[in-house]
PDB file of N, CA and C in Angstrom:
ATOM      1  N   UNK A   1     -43.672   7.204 -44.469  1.00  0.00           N
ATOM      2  CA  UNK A   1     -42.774   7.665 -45.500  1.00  0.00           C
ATOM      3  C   UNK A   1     -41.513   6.799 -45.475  1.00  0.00           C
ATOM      4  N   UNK A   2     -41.061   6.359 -46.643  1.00  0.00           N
ATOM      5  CA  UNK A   2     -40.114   5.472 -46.867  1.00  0.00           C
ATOM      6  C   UNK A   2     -38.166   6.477 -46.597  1.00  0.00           C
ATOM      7  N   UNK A   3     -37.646   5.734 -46.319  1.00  0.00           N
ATOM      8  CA  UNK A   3     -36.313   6.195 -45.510  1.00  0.00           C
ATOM      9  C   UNK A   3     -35.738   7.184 -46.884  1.00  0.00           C
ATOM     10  N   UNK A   4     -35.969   6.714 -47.886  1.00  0.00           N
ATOM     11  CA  UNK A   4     -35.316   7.181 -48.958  1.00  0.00           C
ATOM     12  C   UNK A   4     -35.921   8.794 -49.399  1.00  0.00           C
ATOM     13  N   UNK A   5     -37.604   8.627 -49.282  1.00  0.00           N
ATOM     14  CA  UNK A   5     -38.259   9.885 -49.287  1.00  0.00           C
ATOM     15  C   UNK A   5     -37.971  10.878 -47.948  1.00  0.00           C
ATOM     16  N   UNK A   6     -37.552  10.188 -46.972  1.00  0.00           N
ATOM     17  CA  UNK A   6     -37.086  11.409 -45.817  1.00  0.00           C
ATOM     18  C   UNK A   6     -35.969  12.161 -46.306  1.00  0.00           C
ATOM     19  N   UNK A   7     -34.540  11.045 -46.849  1.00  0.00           N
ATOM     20  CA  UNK A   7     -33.465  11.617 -47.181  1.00  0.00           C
ATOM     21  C   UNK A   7     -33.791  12.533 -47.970  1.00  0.00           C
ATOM     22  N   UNK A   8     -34.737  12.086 -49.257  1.00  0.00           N
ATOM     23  CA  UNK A   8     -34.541  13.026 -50.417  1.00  0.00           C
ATOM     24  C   UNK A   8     -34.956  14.427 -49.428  1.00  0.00           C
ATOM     25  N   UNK A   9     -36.154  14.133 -48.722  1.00  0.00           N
ATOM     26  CA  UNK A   9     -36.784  15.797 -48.578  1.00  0.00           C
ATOM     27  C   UNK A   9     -35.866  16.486 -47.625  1.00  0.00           C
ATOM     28  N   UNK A  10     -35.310  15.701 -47.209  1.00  0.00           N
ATOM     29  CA  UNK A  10     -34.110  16.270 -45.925  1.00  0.00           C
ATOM     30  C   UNK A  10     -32.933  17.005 -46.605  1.00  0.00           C
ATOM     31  N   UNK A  11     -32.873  16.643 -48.060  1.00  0.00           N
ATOM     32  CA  UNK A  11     -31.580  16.978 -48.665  1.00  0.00           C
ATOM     33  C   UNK A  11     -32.491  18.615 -49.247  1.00  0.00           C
ATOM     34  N   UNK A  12     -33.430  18.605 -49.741  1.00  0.00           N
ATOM     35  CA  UNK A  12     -34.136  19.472 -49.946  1.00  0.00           C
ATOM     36  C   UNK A  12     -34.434  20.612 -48.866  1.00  0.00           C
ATOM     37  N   UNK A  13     -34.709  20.337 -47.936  1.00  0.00           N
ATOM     38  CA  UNK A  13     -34.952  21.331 -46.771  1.00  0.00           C
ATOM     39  C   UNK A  13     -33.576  21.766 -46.450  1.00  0.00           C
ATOM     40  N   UNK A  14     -32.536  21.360 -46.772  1.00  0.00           N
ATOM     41  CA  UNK A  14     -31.089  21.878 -46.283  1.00  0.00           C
ATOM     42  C   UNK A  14     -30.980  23.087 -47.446  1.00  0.00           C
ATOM     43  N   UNK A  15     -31.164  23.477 -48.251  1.00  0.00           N
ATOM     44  CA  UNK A  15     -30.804  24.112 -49.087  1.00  0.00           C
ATOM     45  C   UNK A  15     -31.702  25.637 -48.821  1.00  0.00           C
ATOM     46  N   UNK A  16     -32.983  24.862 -47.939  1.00  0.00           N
ATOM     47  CA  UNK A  16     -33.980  26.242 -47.758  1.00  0.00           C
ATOM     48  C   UNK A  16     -33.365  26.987 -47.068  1.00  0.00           C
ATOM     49  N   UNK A  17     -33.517  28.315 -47.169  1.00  0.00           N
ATOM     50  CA  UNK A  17     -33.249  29.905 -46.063  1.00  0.00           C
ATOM     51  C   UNK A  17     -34.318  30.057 -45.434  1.00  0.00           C
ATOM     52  N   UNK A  18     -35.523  29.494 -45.363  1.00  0.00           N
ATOM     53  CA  UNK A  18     -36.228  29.769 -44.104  1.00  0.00           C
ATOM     54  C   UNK A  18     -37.338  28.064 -44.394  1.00  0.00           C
ATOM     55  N   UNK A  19     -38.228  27.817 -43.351  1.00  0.00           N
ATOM     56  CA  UNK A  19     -38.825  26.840 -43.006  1.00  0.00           C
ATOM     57  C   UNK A  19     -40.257  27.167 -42.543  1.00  0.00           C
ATOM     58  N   UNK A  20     -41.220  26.768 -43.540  1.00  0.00           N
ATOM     59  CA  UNK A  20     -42.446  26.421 -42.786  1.00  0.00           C
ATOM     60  C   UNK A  20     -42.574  25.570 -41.585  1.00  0.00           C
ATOM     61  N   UNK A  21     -43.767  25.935 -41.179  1.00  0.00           N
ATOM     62  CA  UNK A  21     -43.920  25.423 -39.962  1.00  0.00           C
ATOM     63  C   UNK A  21     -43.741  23.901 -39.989  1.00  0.00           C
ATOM     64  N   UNK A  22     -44.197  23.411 -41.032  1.00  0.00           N
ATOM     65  CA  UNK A  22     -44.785  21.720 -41.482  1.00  0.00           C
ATOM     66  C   UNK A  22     -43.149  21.464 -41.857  1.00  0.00           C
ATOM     67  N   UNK A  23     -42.403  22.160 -42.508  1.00  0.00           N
ATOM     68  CA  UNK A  23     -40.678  21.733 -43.020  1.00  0.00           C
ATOM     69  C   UNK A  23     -40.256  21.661 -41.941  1.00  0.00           C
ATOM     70  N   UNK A  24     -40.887  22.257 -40.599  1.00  0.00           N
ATOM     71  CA  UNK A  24     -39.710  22.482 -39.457  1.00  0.00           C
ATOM     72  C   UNK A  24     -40.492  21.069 -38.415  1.00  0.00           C
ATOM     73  N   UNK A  25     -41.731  20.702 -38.635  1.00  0.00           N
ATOM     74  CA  UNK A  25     -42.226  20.104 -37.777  1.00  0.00           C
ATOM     75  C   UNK A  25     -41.243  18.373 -38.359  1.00  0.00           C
ATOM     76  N   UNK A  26     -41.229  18.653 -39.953  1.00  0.00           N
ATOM     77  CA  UNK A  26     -40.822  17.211 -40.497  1.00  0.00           C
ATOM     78  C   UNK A  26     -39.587  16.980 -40.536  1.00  0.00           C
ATOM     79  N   UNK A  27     -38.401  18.274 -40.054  1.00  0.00           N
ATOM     80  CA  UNK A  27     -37.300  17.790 -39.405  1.00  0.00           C
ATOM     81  C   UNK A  27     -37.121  17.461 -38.155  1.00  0.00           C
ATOM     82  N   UNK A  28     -37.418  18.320 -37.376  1.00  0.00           N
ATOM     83  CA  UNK A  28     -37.979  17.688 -36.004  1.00  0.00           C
ATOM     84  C   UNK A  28     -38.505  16.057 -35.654  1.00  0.00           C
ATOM     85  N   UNK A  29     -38.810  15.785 -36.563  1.00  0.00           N
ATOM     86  CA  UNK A  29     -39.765  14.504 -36.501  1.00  0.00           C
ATOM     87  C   UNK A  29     -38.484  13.533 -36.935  1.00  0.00           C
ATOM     88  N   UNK A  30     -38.203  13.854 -38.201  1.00  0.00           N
ATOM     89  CA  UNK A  30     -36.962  13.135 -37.968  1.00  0.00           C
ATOM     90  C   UNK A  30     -35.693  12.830 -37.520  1.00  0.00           C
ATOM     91  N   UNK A  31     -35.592  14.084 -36.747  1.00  0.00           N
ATOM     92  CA  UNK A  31     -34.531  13.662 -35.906  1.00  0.00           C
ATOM     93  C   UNK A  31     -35.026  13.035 -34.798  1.00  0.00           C
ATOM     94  N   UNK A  32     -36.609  13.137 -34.240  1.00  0.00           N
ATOM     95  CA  UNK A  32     -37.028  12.108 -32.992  1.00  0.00           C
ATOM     96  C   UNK A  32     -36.435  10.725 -33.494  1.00  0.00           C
ATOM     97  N   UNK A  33     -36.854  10.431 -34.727  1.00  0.00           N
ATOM     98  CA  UNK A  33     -36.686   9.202 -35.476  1.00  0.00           C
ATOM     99  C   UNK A  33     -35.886   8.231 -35.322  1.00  0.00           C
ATOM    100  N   UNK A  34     -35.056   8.993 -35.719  1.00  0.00           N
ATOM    101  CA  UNK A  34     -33.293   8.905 -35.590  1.00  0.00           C
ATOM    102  C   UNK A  34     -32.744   8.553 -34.617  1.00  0.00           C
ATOM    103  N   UNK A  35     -33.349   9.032 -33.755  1.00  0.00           N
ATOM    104  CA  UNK A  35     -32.558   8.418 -32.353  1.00  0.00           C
ATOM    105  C   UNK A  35     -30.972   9.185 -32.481  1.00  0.00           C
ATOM    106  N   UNK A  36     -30.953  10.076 -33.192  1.00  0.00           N
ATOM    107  CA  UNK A  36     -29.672  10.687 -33.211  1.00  0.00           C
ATOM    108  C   UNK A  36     -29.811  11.978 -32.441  1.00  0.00           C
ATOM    109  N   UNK A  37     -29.232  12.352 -31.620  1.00  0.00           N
ATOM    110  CA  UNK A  37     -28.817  14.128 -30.745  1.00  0.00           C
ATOM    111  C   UNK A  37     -29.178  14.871 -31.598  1.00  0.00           C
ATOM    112  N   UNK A  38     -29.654  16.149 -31.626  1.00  0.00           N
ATOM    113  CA  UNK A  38     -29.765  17.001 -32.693  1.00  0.00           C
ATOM    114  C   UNK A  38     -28.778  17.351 -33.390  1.00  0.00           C
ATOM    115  N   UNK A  39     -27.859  17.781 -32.762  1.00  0.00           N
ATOM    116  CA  UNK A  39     -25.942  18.267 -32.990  1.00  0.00           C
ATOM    117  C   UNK A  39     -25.556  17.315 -34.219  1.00  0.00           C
ATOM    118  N   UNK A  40     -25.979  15.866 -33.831  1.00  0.00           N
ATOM    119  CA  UNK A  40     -25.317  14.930 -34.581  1.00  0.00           C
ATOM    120  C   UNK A  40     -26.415  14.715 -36.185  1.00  0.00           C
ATOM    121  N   UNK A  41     -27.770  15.406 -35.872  1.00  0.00           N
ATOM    122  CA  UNK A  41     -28.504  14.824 -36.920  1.00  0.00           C
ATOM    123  C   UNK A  41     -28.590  16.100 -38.091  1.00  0.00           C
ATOM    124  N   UNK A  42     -28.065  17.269 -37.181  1.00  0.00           N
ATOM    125  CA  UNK A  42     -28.323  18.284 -37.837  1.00  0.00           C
ATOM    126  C   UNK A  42     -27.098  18.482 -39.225  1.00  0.00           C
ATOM    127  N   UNK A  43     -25.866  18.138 -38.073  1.00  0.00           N
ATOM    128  CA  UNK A  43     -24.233  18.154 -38.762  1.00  0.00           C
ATOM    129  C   UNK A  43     -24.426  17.172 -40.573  1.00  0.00           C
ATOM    130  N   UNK A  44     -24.907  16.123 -39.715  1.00  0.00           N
ATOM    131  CA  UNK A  44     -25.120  14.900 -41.441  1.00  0.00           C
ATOM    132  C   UNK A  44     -25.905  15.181 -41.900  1.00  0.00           C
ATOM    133  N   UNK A  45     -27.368  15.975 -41.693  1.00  0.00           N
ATOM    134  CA  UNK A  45     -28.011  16.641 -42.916  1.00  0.00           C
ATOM    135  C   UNK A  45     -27.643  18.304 -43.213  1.00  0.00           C
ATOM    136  N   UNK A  46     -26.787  18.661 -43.077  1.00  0.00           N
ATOM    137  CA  UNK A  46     -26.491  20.057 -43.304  1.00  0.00           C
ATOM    138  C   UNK A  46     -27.109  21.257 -42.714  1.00  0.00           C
ATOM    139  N   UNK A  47     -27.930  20.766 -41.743  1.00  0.00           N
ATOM    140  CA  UNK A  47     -28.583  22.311 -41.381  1.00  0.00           C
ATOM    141  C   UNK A  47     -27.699  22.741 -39.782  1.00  0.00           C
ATOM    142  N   UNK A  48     -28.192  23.775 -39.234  1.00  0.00           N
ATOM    143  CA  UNK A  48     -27.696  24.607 -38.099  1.00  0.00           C
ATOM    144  C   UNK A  48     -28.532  24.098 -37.011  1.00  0.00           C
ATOM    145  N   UNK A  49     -28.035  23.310 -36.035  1.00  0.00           N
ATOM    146  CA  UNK A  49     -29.090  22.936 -35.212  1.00  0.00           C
ATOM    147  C   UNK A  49     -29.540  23.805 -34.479  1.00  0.00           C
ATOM    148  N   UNK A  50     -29.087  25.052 -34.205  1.00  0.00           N
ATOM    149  CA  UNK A  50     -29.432  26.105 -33.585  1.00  0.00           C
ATOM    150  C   UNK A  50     -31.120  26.211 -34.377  1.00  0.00           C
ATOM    151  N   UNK A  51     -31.100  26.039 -35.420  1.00  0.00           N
ATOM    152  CA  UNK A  51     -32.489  26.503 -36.571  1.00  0.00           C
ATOM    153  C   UNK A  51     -33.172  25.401 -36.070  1.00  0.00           C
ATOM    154  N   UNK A  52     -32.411  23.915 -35.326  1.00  0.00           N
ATOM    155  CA  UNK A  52     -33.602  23.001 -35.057  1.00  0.00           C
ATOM    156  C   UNK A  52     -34.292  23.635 -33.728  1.00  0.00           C
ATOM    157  N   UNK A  53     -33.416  24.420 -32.816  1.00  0.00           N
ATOM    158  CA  UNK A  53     -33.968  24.229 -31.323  1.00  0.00           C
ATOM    159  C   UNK A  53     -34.669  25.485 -31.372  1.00  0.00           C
ATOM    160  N   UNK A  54     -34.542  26.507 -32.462  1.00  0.00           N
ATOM    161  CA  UNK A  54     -35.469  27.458 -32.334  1.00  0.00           C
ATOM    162  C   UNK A  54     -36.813  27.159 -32.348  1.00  0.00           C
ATOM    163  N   UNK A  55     -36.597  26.098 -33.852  1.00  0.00           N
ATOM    164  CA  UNK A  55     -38.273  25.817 -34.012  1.00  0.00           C
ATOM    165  C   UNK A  55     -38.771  25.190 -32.722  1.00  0.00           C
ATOM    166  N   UNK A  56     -37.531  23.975 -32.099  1.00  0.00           N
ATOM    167  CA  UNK A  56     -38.566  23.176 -30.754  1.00  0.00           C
ATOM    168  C   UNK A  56     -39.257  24.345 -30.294  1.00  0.00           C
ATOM    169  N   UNK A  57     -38.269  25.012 -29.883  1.00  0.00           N
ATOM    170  CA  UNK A  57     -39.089  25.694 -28.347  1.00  0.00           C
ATOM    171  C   UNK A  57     -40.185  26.807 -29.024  1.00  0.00           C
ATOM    172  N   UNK A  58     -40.410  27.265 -30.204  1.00  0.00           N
ATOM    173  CA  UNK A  58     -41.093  27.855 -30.953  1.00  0.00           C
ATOM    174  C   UNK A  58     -42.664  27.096 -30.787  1.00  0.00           C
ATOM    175  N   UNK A  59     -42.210  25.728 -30.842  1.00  0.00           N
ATOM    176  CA  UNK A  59     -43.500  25.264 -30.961  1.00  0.00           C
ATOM    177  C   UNK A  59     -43.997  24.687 -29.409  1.00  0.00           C
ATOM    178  N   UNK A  60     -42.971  24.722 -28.601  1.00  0.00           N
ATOM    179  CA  UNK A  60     -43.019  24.439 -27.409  1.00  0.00           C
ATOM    180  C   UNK A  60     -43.907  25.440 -26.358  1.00  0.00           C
ATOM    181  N   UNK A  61     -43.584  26.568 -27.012  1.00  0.00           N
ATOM    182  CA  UNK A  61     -44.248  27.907 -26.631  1.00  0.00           C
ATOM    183  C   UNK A  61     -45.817  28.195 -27.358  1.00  0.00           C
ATOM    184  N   UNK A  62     -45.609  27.828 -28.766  1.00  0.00           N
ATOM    185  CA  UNK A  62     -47.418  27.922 -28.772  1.00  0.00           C
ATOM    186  C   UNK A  62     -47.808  26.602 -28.507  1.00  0.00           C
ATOM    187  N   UNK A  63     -47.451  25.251 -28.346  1.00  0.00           N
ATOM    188  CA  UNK A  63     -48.399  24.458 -28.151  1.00  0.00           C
ATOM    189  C   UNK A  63     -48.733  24.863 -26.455  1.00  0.00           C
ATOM    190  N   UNK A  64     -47.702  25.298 -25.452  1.00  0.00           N
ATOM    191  CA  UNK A  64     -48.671  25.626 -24.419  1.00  0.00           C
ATOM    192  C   UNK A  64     -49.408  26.741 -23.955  1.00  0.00           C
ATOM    193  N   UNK A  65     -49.466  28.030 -24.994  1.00  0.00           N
ATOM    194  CA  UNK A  65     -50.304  29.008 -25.264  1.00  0.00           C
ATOM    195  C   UNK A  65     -51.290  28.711 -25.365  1.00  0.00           C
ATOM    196  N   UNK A  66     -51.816  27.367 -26.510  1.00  0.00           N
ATOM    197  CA  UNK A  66     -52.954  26.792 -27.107  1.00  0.00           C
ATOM    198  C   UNK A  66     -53.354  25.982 -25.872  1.00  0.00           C
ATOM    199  N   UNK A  67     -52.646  25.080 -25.109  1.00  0.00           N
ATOM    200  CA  UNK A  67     -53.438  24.239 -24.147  1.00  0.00           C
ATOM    201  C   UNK A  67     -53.686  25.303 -22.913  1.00  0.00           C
ATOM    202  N   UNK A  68     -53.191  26.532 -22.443  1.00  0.00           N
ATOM    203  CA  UNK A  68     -53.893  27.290 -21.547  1.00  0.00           C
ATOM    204  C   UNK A  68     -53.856  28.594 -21.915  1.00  0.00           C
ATOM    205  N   UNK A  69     -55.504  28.282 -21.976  1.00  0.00           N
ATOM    206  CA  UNK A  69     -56.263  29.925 -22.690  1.00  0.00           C
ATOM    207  C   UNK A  69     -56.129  30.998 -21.761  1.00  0.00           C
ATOM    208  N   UNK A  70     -55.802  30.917 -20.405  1.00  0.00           N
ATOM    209  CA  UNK A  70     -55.246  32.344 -19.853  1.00  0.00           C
ATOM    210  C   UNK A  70     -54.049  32.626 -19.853  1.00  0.00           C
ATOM    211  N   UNK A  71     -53.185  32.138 -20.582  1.00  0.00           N
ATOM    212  CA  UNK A  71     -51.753  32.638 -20.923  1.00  0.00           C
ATOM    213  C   UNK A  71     -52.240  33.429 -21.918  1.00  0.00           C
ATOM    214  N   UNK A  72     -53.093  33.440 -22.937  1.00  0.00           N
ATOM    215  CA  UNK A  72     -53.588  34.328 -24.146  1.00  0.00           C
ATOM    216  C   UNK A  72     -54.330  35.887 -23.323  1.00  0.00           C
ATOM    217  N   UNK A  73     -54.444  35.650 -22.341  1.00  0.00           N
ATOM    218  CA  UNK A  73     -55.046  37.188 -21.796  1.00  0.00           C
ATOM    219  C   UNK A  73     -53.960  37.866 -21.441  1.00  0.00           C
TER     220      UNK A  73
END
């Protein structure tokens, strides 16, 4: 995806009140990108980075649910 299509959708996802999983995975992704702190990537695209680190550890928590099936018992 071209730098210009991140901005646009980045300017777009700032305006949302809540985030799919895939909106939250494709900010995430771009702030890996970025090479910018979250604090700092969150502040210049308008969102609450608090809303970024929920999703990390959100997904941090089921991706290792999914890799060990006796945490699911």
């Amino acid at each position: 995806m071209e730098e210009q299509e991140v901005a646009k959708k980045l300017k777009e996802l700032c305006g949302l009140r809540k985030w799919t999983e895939e909106q939250a995975r494709f900010v995430l992704e771009a702030c890996r990108a970025s090479g910018e702190p979250p604090t700092t990537f969150a502040r210049r695209w308008g969102f609450y980075s608090q809303r970024m680190y929920w999703w990390k550890e959100r997904f941090r928590r089921t991706d290792a649910e999914a890799s060990d099936p006796a945490a699911m018992a």
